[in-house]
Protein backbone atom coordinates (compact mmCIF):
# COMPACT_ATOMS: atom_id res chain seq x y z
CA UNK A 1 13.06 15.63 12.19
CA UNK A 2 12.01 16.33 15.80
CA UNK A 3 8.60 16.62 17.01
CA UNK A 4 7.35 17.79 20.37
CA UNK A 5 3.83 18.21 22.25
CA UNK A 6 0.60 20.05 20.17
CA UNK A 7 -2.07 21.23 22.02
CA UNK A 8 -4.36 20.97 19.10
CA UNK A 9 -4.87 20.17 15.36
CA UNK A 10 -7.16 21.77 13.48
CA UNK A 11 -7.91 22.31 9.23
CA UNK A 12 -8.54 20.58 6.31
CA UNK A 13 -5.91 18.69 3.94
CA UNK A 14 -5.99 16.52 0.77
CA UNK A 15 -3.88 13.86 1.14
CA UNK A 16 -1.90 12.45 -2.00
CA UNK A 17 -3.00 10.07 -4.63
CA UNK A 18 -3.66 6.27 -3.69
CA UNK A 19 -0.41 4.72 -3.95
CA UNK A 20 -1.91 1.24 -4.92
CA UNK A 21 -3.96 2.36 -7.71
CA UNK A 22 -1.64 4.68 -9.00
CA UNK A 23 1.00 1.62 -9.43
CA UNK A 24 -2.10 0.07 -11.45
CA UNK A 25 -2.86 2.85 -13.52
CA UNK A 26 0.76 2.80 -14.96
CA UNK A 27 1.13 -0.90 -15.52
CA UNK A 28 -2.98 -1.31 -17.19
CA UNK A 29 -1.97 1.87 -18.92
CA UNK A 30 1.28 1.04 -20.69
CA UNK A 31 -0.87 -3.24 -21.82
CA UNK A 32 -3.72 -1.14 -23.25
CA UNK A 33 -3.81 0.28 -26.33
CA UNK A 34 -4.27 4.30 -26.78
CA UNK A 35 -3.50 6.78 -24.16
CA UNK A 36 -4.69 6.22 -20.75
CA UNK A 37 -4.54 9.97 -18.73
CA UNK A 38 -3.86 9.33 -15.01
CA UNK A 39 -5.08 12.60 -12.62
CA UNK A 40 -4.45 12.81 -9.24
CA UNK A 41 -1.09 10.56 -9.56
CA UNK A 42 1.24 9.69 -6.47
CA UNK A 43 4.25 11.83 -6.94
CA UNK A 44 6.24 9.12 -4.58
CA UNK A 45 9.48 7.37 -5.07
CA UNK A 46 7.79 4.21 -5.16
CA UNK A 47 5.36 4.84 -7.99
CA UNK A 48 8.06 7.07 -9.95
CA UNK A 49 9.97 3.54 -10.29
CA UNK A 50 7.01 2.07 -11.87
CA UNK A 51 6.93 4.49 -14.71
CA UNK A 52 10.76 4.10 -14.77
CA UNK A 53 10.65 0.75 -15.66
CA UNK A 54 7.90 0.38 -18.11
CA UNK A 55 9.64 3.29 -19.92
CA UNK A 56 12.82 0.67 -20.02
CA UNK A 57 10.47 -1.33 -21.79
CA UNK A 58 9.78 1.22 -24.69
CA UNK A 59 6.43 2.74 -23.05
CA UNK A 60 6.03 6.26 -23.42
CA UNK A 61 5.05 7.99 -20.07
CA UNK A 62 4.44 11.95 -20.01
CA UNK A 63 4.52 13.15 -16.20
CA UNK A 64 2.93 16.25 -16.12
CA UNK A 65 3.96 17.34 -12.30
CA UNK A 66 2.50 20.18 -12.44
CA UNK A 67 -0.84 19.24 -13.09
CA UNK A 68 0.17 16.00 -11.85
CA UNK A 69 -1.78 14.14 -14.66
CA UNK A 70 0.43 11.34 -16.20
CA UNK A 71 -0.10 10.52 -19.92
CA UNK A 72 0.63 6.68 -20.65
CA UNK A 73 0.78 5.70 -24.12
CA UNK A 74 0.18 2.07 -24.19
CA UNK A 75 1.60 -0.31 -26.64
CA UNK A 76 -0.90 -3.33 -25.78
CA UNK A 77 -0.82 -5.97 -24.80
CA UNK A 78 1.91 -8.28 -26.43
CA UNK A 79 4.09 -5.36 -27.48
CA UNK A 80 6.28 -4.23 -24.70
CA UNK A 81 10.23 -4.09 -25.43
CA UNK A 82 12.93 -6.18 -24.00
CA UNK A 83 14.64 -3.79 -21.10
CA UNK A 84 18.12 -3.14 -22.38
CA UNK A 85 18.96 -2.39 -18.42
CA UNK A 86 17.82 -3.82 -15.15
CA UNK A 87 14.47 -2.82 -14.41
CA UNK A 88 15.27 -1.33 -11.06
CA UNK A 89 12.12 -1.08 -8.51
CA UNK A 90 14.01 1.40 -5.63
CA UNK A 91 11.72 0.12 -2.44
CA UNK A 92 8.65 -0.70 -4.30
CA UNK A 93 7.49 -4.55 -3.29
CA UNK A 94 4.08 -3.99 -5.18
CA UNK A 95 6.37 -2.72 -8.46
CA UNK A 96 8.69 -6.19 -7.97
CA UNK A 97 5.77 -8.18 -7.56
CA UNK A 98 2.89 -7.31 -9.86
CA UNK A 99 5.25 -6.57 -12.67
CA UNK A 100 6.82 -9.65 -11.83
CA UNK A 101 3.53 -11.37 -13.28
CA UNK A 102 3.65 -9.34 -16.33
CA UNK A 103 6.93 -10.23 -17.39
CA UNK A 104 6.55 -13.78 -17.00
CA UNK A 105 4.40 -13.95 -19.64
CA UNK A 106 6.84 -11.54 -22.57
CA UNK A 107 8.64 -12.66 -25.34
CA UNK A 108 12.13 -11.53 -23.78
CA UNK A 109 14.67 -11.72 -20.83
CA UNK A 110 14.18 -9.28 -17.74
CA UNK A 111 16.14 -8.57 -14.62
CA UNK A 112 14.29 -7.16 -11.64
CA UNK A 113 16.42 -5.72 -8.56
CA UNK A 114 15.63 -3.15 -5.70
CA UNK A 115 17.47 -1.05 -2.77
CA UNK A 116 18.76 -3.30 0.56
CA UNK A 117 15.42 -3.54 1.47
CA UNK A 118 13.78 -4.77 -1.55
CA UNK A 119 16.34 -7.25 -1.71
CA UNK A 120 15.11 -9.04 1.45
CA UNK A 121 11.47 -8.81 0.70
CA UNK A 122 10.06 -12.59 0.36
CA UNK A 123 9.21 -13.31 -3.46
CA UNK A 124 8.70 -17.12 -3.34
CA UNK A 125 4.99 -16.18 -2.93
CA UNK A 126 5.14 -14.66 -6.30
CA UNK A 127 7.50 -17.17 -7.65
CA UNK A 128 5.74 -20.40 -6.64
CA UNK A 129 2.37 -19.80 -8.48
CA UNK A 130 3.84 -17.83 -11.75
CA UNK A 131 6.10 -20.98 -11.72
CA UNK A 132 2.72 -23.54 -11.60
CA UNK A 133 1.53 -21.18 -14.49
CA UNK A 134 5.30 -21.89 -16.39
CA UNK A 135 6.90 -19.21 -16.03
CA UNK A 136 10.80 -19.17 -15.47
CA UNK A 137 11.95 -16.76 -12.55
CA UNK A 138 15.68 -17.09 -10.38
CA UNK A 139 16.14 -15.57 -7.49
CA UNK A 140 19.77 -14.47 -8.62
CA UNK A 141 21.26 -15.14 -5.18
CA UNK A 142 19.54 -17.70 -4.51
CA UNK A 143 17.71 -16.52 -1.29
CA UNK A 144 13.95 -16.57 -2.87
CA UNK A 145 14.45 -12.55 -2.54
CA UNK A 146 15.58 -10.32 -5.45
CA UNK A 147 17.11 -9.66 -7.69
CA UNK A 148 14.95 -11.91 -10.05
CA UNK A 149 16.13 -13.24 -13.29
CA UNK A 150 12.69 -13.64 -15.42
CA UNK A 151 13.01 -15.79 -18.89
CA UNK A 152 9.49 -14.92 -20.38
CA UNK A 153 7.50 -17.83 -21.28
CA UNK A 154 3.97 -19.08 -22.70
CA UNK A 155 1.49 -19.38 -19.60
CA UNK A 156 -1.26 -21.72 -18.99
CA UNK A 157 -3.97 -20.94 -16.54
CA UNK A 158 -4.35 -22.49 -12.91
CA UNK A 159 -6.54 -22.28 -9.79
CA UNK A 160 -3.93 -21.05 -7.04
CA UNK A 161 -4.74 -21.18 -3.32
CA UNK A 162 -3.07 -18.71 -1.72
CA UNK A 163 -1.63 -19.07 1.92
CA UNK A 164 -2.02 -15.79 2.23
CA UNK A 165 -4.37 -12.62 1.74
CA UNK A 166 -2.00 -10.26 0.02
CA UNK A 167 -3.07 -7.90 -3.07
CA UNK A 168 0.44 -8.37 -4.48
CA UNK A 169 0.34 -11.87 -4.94
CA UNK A 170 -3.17 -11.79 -6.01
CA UNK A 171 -2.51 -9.34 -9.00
CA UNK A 172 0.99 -10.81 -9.32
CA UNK A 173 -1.36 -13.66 -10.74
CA UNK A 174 -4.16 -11.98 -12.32
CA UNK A 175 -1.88 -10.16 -14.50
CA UNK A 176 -0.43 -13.75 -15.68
CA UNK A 177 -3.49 -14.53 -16.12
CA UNK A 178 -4.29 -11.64 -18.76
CA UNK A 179 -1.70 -14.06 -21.44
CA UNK A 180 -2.80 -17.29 -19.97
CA UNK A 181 -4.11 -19.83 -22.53
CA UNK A 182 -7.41 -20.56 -20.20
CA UNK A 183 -8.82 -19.10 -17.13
CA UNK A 184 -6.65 -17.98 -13.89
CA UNK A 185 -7.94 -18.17 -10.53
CA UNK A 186 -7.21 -17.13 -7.26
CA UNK A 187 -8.39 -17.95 -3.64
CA UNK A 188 -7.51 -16.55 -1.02
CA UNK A 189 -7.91 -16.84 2.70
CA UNK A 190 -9.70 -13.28 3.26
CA UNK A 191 -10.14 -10.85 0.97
CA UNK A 192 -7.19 -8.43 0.08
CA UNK A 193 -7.78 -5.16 -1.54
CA UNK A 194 -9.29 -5.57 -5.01
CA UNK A 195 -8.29 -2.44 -7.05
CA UNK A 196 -6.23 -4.88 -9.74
CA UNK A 197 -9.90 -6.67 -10.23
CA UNK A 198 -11.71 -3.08 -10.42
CA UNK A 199 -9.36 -1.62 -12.80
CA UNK A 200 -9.63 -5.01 -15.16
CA UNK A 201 -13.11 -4.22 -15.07
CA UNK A 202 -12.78 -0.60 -16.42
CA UNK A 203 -9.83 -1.53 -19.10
CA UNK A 204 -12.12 -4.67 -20.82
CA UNK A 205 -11.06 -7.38 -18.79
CA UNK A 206 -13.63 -10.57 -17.84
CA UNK A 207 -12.99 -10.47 -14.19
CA UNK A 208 -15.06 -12.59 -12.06
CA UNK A 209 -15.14 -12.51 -8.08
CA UNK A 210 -17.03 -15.13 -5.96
CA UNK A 211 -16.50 -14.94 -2.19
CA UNK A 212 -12.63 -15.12 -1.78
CA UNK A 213 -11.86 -16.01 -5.43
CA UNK A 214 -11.61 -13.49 -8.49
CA UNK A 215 -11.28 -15.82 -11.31
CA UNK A 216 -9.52 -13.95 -14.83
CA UNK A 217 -10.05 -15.14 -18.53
CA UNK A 218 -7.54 -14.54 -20.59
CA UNK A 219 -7.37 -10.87 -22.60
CA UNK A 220 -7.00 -10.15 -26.49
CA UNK A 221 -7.21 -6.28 -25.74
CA UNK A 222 -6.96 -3.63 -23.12
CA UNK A 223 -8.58 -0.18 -23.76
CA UNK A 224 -6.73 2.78 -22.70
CA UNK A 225 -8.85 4.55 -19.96
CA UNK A 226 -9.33 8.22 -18.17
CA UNK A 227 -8.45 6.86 -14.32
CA UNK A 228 -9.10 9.75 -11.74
CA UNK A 229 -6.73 8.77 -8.01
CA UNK A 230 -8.79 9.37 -4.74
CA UNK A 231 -6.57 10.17 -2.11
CA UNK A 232 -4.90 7.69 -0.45
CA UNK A 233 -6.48 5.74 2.54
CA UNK A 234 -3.04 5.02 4.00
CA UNK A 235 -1.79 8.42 4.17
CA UNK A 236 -4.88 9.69 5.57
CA UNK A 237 -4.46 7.54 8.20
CA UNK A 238 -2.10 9.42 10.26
CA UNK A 239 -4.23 12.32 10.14
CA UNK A 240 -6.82 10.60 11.11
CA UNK A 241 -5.13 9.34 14.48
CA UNK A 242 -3.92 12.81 15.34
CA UNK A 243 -7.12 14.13 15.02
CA UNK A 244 -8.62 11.49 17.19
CA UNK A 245 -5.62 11.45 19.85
CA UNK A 246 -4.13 15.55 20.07
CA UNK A 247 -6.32 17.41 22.47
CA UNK A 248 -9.03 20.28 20.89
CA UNK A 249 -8.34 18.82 17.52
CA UNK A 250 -10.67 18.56 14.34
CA UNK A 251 -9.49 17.57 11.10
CA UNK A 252 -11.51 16.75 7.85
CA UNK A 253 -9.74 14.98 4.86
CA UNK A 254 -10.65 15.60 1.87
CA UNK A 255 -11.48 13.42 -1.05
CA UNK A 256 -10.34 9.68 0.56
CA UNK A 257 -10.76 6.42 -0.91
CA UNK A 258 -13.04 4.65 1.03
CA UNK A 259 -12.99 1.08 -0.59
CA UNK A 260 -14.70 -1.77 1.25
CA UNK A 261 -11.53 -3.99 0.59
CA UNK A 262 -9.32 -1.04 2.72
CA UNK A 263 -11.30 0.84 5.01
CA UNK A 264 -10.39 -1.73 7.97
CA UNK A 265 -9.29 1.84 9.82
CA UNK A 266 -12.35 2.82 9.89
CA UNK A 267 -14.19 0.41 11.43
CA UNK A 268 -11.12 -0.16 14.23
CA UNK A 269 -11.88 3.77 15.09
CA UNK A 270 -15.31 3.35 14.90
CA UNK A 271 -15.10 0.48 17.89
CA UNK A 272 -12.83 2.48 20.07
CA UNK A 273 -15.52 5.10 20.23
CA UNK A 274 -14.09 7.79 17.65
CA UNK A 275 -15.65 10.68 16.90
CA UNK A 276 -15.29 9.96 12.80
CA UNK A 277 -17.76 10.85 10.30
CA UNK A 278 -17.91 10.39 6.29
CA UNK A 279 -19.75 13.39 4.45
CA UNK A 280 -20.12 14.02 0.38
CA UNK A 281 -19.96 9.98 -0.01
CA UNK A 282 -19.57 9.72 -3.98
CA UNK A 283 -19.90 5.70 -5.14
CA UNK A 284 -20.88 6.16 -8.74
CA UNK A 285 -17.74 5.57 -10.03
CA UNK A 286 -15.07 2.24 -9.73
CA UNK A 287 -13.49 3.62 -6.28
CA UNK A 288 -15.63 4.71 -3.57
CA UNK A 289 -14.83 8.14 -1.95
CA UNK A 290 -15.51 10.48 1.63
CA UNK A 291 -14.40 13.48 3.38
CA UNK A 292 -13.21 12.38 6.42
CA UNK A 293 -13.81 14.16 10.03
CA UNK A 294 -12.83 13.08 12.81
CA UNK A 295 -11.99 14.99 16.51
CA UNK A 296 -10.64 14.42 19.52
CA UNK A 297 -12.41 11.26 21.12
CA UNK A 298 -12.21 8.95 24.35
CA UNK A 299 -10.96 6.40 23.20
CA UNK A 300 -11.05 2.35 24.04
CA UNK A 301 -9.10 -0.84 23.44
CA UNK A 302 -9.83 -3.50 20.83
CA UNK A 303 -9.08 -6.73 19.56
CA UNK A 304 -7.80 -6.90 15.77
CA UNK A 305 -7.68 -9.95 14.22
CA UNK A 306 -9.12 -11.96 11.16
CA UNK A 307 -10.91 -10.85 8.35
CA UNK A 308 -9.93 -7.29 8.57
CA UNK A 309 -6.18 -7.64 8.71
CA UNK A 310 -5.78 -7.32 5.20
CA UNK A 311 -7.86 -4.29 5.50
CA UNK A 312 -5.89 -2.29 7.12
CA UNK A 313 -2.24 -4.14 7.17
CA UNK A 314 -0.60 -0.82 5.76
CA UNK A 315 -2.26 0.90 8.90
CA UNK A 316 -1.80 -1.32 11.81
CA UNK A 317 1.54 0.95 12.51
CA UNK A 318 -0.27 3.89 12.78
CA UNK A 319 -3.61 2.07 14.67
CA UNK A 320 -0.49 0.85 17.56
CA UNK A 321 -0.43 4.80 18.57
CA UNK A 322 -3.66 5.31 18.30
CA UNK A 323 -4.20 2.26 21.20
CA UNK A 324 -1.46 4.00 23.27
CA UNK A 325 -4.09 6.72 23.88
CA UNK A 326 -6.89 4.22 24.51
CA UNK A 327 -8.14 3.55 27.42
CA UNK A 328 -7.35 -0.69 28.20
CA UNK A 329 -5.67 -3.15 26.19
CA UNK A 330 -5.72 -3.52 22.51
CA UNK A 331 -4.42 -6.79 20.59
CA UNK A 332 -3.40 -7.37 17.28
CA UNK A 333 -3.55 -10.52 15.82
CA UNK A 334 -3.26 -12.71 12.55
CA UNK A 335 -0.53 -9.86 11.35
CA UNK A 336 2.58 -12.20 10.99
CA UNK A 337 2.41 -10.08 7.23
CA UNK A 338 3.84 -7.37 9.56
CA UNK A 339 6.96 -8.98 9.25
CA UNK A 340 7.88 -9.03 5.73
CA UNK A 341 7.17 -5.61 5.35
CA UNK A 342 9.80 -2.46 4.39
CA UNK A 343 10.92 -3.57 7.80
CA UNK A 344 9.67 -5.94 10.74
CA UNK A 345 6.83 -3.77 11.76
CA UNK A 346 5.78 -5.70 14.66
CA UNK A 347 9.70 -5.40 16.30
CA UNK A 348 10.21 -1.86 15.23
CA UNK A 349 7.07 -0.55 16.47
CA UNK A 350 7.61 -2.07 19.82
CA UNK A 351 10.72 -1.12 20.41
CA UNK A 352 10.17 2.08 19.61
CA UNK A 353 7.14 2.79 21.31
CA UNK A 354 8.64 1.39 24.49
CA UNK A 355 10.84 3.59 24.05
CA UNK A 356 8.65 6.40 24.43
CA UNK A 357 7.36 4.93 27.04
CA UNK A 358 4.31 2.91 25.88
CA UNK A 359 3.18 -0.41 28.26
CA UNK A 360 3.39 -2.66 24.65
CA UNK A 361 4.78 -6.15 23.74
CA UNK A 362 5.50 -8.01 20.86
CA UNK A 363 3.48 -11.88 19.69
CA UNK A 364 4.39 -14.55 16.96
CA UNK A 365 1.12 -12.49 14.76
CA UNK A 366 1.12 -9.10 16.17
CA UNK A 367 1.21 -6.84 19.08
CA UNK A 368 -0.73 -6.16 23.23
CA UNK A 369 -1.03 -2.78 24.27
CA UNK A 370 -2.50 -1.72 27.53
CA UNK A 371 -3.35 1.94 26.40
CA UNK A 372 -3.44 4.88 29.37
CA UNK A 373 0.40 5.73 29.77
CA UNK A 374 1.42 8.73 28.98
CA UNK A 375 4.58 8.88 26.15
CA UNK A 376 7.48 10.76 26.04
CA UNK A 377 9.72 12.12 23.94
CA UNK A 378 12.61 9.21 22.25
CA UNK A 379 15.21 8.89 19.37
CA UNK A 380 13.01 7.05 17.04
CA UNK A 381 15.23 4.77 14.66
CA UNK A 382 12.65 4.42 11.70
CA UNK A 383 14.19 2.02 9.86
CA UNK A 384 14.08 3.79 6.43
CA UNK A 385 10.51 2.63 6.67
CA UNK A 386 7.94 5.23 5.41
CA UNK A 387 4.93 4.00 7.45
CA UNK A 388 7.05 3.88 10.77
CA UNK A 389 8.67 7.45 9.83
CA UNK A 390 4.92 8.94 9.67
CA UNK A 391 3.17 7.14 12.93
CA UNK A 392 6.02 7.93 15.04
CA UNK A 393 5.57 11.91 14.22
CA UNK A 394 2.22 11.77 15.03
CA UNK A 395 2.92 10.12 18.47
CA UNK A 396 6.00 12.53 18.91
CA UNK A 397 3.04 15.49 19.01
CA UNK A 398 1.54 13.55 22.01
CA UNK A 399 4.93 13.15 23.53
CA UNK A 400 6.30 14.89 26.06
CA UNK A 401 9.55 16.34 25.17
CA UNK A 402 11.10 15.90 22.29
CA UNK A 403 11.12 13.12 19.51
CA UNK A 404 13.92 12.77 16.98
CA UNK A 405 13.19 10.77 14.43
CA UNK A 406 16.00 9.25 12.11
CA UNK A 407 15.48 8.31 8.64
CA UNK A 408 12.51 10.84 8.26
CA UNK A 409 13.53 11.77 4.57
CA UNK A 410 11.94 8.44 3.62
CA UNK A 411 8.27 9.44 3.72
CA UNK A 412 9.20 10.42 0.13
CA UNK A 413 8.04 6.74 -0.62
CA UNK A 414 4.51 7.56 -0.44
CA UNK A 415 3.77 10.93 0.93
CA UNK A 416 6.88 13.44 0.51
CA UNK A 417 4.62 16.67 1.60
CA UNK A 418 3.83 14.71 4.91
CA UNK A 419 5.74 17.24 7.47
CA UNK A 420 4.68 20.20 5.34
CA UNK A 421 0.55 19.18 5.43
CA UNK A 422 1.11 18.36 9.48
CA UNK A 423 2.70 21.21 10.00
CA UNK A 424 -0.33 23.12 7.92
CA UNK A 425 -2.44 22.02 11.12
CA UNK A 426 -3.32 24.35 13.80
């Protein structure tokens, strides 16, 4: 795909379903018993392999793409069927990792694997607390990385303290937790996104959450549920940037989840000096919503760090343009989780945007940009990683010249009408 300069963006888009909770929906869906109906479902690779492999385990999953409602008719809890395949997760860490949890606890033999890059994703911080809780899990070659050979076992409960604030190792527990034979905790250092613990709450779980710790008891029954998607935070992200950065722009997004635990971007905007506001707020229901406006602002630079990392970890690519265009220095910090990503975000996204131009280098936990340069146009190697693929078109409309990026076919991870809703802006 190549980009070049815009001299304005202007409309209004929906942006797809929440990728996180639509990875939920399917795996809640297929424990609980009845049909839970899904609307508003992310169409994306990487949620399309999480109904693949709970159908390998004998769920029946209707995907209605049309009306893009997905039909899930649970078997319960304890009932799932023994894969008679590997249960294969494409590029999908949260699919690896939360199922992970869920078949430590079965009465049968799994094997979890993934493309090249799932296969060098870290999964010791799944595998050392499902192991505390018994379960048996090999890292086939060895490397703490998939594929994962998972020997279901009975589970007790524990109190884990997690090194870090990650949602996936969080729920990786929490779903553990639902066969434990007592109560499973989890602390971590901030808090990470909590729509496992929300969705517990709507399907009949006793979830408890004190400061940094959601605590789970163990569950005798899940009931099948109606789950609507918001759209995605993430992929409303880049739109948000452009709007803010592309001269004589104005963009409203419609429908976005706005959830305490990952509106981070928001708040990073909001202390640059954007021009963002929130209109037909609905909080009535589990996940908090917003239409989204935002135009072309003056921008400044920021410090990132702490508490809010995990708020916005999935965005921090996209937030690195958006300081290009500020004016002085932003810095990132406490996002070594950049690393371990679909690729090493922090490396890719400075050698790319230096590439373009950009006044940016690379720390141990993050990134320093001195915003104010202008960018031009580069050959942007994206690394096959959806989130780099997506920020680096929005900077190539800010570019002068032209931008090429390579790879660009793998937005289809979480957002495969990206090009076609940008290019929708006028």
């Amino acid at each position: 795909m190549i980009f070049t300069k815009k001299n304005s963006l202007n409309g209004e888009i929906t942006v797809p379903g929440d990728k996180s909770i639509s990875h939920r929906s399917i795996m809640l869906g297929s424990l609980a018993s009845g049909i839970t109906e899904v609307h508003g479902f992310l169409q994306g690779a990487d949620c399309l392999s999480s109904i693949s492999c709970f159908q390998k385990m004998g769920v029946a999953i209707e995907n209605d793409t049309e009306t893009n409602i997905v039909r899930i008719h649970g078997l319960g809890l304890h009932n799932l069927k023994a894969p008679t395949e590997i249960l294969d997760v494409g590029n999908s860490g949260t699919t690896t990792r939360l199922m992970s949890g869920i078949l430590a606890a079965q009465n049968f033999t799994s094997t979890v694997t993934g493309d090249a890059s799932i296969q060098k994703r870290p999964m010791k911080r799944i595998m050392t607390p499902l192991s505390q809780m018994g379960a048996d899990i090999t890292s086939i070659n060895g490397n703490e990385c998939a594929p994962l050979h998972i020997q279901g076992k009975p589970l007790h409960g524990i109190h884990y303290q997690s090194p870090v604030a990650s949602a996936q190792v969080k729920s990786a527990i929490l779903l553990a937790g639902l066969y434990a034979d007592g109560e499973t905790s989890v602390t971590e250092p901030y808090v990470s996104r909590n729509h496992t613990e929300l969705m517990f709450e709507s399907f009949g779980v006793n979830i408890q959450c004190e400061g940094t710790t959601a605590t789970v008891q163990p569950a005798a029954h899940l009931e099948a549920q109606k789950i609507i998607v918001p759209g995605d935070i993430s992929s409303a992200a880049y739109f948000i940037v452009a709007g803010l950065i592309t001269p004589n722009s104005c963009i409203t997004i419609k429908n976005v989840g706005i959830n305490s635990t990952r509106d981070g971007i928001l708040d990073v905007c909001k202390a640059m000096g954007a021009d963002i506001t929130l209109s037909n707020v609905n909080d009535t229901i589990g996940e908090p919503t917003a239409d989204i406006t935002v135009r072309t602002s003056s921008l400044r630079g920021t410090v990132i760090e702490g508490a809010i990392i995990p708020k916005l970890i999935d965005e921090l690519p996209i937030i690195a343009i958006l300081a290009c265009f500020a004016n002085g220095t932003t810095i990132i910090k406490d996002a070594q989780e950049l690393k371990v990503k679909e690729s090493n975000r922090i490396d890719v996204m400075v050698q790319n945007l230096s590439a373009m131009g950009a006044d940016i280098e690379a720390t141990d936990d993050g990134m320093i940009i001195r915003g104010g340069k202008p960018l031009h146009g580069a050959i942007i190697d994206s690394k096959l990683d959806h989130r780099i693929a997506m920020s680096f078109a929005i900077a190539g409309m800010n570019a002068e010249g032209d931008t090429e990026i390579l790879g660009a076919e793998c937005v289809n991870i979480s957002y495969p009408n990206f090009y076609q809703d940008l290019e929708a802006l006028n």
